[in-house]
Protein backbone atom coordinates (compact mmCIF):
# COMPACT_ATOMS: atom_id res chain seq x y z
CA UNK A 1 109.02 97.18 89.99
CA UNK A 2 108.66 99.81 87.32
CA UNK A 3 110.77 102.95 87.55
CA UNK A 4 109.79 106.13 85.57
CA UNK A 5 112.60 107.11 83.32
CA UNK A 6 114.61 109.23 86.01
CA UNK A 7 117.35 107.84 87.62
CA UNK A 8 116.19 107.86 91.39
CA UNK A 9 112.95 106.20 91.70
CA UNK A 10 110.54 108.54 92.99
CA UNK A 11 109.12 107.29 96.59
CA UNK A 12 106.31 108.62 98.30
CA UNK A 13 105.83 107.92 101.99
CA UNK A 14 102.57 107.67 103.01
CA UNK A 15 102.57 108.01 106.87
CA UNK A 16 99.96 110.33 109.70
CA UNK A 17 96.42 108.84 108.54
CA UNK A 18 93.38 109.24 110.61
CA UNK A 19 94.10 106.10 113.13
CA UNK A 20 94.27 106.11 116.62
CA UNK A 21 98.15 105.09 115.36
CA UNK A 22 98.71 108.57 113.79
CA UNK A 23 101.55 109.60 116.15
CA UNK A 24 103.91 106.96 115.72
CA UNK A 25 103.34 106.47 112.07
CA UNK A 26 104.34 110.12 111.69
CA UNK A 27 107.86 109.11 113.41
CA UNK A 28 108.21 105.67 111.40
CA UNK A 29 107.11 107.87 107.91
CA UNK A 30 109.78 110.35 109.09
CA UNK A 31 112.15 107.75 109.86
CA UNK A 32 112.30 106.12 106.83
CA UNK A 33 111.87 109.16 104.31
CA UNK A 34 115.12 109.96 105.79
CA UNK A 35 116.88 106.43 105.55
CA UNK A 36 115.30 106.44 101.96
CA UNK A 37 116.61 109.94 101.06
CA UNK A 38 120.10 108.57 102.47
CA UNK A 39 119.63 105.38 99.56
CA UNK A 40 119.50 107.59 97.15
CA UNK A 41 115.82 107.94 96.06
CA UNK A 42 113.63 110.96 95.36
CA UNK A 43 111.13 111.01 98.43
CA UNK A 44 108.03 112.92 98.72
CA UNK A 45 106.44 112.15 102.87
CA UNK A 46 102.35 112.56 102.56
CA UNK A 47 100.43 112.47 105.37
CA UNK A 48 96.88 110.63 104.61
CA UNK A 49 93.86 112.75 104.22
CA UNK A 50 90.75 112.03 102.53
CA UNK A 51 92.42 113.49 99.37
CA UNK A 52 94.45 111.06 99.10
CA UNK A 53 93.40 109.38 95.74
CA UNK A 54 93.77 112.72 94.40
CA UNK A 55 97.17 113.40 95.85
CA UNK A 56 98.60 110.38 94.74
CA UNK A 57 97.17 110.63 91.20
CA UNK A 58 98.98 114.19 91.00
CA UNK A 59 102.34 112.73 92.44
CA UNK A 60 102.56 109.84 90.34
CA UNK A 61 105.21 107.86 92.56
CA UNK A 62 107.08 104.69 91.57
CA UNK A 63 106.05 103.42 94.68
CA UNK A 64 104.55 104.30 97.86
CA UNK A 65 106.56 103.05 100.53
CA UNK A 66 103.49 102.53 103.65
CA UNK A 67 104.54 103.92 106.62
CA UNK A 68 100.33 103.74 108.17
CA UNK A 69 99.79 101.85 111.51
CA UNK A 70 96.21 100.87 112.61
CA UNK A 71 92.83 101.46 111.05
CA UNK A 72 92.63 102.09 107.11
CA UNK A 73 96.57 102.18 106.62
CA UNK A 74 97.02 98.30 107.90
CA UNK A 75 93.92 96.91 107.56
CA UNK A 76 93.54 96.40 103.79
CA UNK A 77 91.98 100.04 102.72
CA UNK A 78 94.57 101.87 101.78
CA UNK A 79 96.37 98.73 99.97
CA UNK A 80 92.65 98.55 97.99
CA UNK A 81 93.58 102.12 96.87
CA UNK A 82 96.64 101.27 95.90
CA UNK A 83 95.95 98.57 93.86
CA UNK A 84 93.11 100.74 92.09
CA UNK A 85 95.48 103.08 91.40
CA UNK A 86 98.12 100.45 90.36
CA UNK A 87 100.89 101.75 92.03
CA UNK A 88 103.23 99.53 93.35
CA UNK A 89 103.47 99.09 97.23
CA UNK A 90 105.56 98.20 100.43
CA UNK A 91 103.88 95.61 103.33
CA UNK A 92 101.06 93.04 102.59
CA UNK A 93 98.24 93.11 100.42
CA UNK A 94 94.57 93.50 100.93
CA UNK A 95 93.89 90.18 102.40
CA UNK A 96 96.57 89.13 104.44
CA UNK A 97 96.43 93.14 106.08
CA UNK A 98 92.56 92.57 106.39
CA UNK A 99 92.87 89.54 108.23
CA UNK A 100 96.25 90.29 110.41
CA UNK A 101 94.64 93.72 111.55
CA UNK A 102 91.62 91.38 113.13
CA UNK A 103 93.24 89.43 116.00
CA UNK A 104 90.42 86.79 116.09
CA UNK A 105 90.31 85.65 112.39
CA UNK A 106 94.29 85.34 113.05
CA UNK A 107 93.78 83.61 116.06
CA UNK A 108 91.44 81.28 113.59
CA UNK A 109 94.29 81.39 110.57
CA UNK A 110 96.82 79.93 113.33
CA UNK A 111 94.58 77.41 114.57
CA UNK A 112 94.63 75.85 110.95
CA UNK A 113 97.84 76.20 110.54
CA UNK A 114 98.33 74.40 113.94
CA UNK A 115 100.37 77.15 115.31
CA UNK A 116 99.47 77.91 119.75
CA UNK A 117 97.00 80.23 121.12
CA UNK A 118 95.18 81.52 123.63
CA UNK A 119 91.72 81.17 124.22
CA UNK A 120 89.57 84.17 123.16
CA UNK A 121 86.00 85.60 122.70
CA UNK A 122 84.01 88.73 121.09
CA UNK A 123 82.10 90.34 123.70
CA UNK A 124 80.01 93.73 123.32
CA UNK A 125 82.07 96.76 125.51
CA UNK A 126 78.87 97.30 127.26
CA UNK A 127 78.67 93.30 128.41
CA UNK A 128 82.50 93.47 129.20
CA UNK A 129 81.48 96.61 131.78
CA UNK A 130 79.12 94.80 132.93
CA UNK A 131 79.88 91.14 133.86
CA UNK A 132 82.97 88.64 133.92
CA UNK A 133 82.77 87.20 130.13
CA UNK A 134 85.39 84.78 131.13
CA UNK A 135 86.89 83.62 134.15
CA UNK A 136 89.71 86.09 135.71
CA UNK A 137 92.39 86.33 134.64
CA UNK A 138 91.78 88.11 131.52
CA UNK A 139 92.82 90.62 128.66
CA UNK A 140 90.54 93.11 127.34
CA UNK A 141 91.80 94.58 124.16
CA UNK A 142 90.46 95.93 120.78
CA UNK A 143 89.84 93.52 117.82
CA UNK A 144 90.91 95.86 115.11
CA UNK A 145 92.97 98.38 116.13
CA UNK A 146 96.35 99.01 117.45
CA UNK A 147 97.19 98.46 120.88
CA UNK A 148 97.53 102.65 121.26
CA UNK A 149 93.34 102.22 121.90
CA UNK A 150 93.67 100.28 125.55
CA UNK A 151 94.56 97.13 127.27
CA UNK A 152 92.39 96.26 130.34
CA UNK A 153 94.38 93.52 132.53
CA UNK A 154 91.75 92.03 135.09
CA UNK A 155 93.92 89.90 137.23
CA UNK A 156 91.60 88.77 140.26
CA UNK A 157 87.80 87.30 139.94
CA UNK A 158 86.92 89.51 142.83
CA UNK A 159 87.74 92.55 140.98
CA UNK A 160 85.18 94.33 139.45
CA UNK A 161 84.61 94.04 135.95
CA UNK A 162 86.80 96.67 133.97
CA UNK A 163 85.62 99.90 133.53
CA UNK A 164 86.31 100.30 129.71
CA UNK A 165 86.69 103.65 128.10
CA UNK A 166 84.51 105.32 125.30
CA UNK A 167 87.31 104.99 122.98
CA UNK A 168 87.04 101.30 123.39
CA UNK A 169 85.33 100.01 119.84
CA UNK A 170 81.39 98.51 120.76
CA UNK A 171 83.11 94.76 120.06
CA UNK A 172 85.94 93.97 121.84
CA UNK A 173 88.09 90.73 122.32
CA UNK A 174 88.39 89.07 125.78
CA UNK A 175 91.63 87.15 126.31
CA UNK A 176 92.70 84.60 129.07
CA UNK A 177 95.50 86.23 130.49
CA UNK A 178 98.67 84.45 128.80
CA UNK A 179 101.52 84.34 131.66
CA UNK A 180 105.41 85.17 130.94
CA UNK A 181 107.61 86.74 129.12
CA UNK A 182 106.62 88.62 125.81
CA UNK A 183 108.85 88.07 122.86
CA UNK A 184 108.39 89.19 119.22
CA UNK A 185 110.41 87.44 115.65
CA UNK A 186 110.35 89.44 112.76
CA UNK A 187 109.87 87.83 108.78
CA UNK A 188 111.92 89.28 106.29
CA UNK A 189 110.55 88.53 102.63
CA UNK A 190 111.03 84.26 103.17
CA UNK A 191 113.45 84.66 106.25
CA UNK A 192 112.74 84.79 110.22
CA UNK A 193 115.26 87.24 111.72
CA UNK A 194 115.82 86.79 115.39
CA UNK A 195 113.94 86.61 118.52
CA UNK A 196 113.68 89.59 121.00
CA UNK A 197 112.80 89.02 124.22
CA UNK A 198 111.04 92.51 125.72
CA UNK A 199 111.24 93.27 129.45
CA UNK A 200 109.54 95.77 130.56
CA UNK A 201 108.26 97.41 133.96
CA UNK A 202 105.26 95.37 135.18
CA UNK A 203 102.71 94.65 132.20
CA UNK A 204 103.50 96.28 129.20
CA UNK A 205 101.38 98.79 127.82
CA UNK A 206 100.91 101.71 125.21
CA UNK A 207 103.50 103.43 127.11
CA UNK A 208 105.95 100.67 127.73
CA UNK A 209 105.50 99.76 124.34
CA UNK A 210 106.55 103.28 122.55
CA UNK A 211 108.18 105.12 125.51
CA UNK A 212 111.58 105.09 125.55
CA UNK A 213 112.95 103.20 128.92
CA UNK A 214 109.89 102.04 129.35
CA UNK A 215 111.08 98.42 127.90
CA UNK A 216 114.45 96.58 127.69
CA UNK A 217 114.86 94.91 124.26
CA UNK A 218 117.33 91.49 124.47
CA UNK A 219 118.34 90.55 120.94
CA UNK A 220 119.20 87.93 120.31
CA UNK A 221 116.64 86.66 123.17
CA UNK A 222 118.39 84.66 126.09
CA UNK A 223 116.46 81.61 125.94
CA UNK A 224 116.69 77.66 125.05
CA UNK A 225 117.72 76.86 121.56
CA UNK A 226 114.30 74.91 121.63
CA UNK A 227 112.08 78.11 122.25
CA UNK A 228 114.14 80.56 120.21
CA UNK A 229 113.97 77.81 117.13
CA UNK A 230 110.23 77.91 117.65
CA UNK A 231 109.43 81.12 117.42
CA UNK A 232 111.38 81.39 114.54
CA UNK A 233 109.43 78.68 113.16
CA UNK A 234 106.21 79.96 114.09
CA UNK A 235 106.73 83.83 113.17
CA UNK A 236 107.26 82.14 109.55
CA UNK A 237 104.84 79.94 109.20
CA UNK A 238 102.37 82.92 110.73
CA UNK A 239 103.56 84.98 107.87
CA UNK A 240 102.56 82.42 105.32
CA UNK A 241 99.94 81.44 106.52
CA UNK A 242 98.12 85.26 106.69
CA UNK A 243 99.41 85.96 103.54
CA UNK A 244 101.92 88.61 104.53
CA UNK A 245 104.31 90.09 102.21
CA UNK A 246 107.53 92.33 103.04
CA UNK A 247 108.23 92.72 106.25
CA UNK A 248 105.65 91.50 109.58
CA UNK A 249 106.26 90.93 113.09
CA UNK A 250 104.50 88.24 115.43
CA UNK A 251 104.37 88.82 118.91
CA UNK A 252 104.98 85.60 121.77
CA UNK A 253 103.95 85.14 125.21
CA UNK A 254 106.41 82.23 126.78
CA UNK A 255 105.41 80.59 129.99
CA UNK A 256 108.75 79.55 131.23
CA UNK A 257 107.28 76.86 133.50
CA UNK A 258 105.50 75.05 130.93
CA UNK A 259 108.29 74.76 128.35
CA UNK A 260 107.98 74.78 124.62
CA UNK A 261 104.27 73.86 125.86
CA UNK A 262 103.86 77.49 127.60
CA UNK A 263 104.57 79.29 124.03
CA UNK A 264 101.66 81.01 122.35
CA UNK A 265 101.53 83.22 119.77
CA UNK A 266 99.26 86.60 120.38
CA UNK A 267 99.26 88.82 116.92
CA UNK A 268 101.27 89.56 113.72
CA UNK A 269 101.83 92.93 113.11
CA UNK A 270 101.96 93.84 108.87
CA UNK A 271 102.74 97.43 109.70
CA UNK A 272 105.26 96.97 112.68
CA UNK A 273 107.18 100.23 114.05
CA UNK A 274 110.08 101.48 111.88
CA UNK A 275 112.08 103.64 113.75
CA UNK A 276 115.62 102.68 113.97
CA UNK A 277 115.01 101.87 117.45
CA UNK A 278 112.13 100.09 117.25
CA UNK A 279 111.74 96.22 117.45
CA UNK A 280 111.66 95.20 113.87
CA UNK A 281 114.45 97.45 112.58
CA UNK A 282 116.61 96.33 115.61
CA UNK A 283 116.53 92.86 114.85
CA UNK A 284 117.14 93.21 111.32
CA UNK A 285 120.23 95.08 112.75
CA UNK A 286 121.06 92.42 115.35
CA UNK A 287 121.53 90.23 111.79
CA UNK A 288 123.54 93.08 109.70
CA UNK A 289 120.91 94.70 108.08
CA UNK A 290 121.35 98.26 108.65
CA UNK A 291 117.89 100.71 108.79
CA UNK A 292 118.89 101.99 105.24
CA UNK A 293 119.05 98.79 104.11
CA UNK A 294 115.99 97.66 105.19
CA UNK A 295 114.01 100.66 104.06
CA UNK A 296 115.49 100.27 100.48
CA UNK A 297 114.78 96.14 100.24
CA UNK A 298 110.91 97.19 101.38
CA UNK A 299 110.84 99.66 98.08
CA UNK A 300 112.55 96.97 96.21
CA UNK A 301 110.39 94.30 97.34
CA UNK A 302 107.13 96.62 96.42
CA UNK A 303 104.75 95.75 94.08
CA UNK A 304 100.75 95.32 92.83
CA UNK A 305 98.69 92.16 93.73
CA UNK A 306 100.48 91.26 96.61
């Protein structure tokens, strides 16, 4: 990484954006301008406007630590920017955030890489409103965006079909409905972390996800050695196998009843939360990584053509 000739390197934060993520990349861009600040580097936070080649031109930064979620800030634009503008970045490159951000190419990426999952489709919204694509029970969710968009659970065959909202993209994916308990392993630079297991009030959702109290996090997870070694296993070879670079977090549903057999993975996350709280930063906690410390190994880790 190439430092200007002062001694703090000069950080900007990029963070906000146009997503449907805005609101909790403002509190992860926050967040870590302040645990950066704390390191000892010169931070500037910029929220992402259609300026924003312009801005960062003017502001020249070291590095821009990325601090988007969702659309254009995790799914390779942004990253394109930055690499036009050769400045050196936090996160994954182009590809591997391209691909991650659209959960059936990754679904397609695991399959090759022989890592579980659950069988999926693309179906138009307006076919999804109006028929059973798949038989009950099923997971309507977008393809490309965050999970802040919606999550339709239709549990029972009898049910209607879901009545998605106009916020819902015109392709969606259609998921058999993966039973258990959800857990998540984050991959730090060549290293899996731990395994959190998330309980949470009924099925989780936008709410339980980023509410506080609206999920318990156990880390380490209380489960068998054998599941907790495989998702460890399979969070890694996910990360390869996408591409990712700095930090990403893949997301598990475990069917207790089935065994190792019941494990699938769902989605990895290039952009995950980063609020001290939130699940990556805990785990790298739960291993003696404090938030600071984190923050500052992303900026160290930064670079072009990742």
């Amino acid at each position: 990484m190439g430092m200007s000739s002062g001694t703090q390197p000069r950080v900007v934060v990029l963070m906000g954006g146009p997503s449907a993520e805005r609101e909790v990349s403002l509190s992860t861009g926050s967040e870590c301008a302040k645990a950066l600040r704390d390191e000892g580097f010169s931070v500037t936070e910029l929220d992402a406007g259609p300026d924003l080649s312009e801005r960062l031109t003017a502001l020249a930064p070291d590095v821009v630590f990325n601090a988007l979620h969702g659309r254009w800030g995790e799914d390779g634009c942004v990253q394109g920017l930055l690499e036009w503008l050769r400045i050196p970045y936090t996160h994954s490159g182009v590809l591997a955030s391209a691909l991650a951000l659209d959960k059936q190419r990754t679904k397609a990426v695991y399959e090759t890489a022989g890592l579980p999952i659950v069988r999926s489709v693309i179906a138009s919204a307006a076919d999804v409103r109006s028929r059973h694509v798949m038989p009950a029970p099923y997971v309507v969710k977008p393809n490309n965006e965050g999970s802040s968009v919606g999550i339709y659970l239709v549990m029972d065959k009898d049910a209607p079909p879901p009545a998605l909202a106009d916020t819902m993209p015109d392709s969606v994916m259609v998921e058999a409905y993966a039973p258990g308990r959800e857990m998540t392993t984050t991959v730090m630079g060549d290293r899996a972390l731990t395994v959190t297991d998330i309980l949470t009030d009924g099925w989780y959702d936008y709410d339980a996800k980023y509410t506080p109290g609206g999920s318990r996090h156990v880390v380490p997870a209380d489960i068998p050695t054998e599941i907790f070694d495989a998702c460890m296993d399979y969070a890694l070879r996910a990360h390869r196998a996408l591409g990712c670079r700095g930090i990403s977090r893949t997301d598990f549903r475990w069917d207790e009843a089935r065994g190792l057999a019941g494990l699938v993975l769902l989605e990895t996350n290039t952009q995950p939360g980063m609020t001290p709280t939130s699940l990556s930063p805990e785990q790298a906690q739960a291993v003696g990584i404090p938030f600071g410390a984190l923050c500052r190994w992303l900026v160290e880790d930064a670079s072009c053509a990742r």
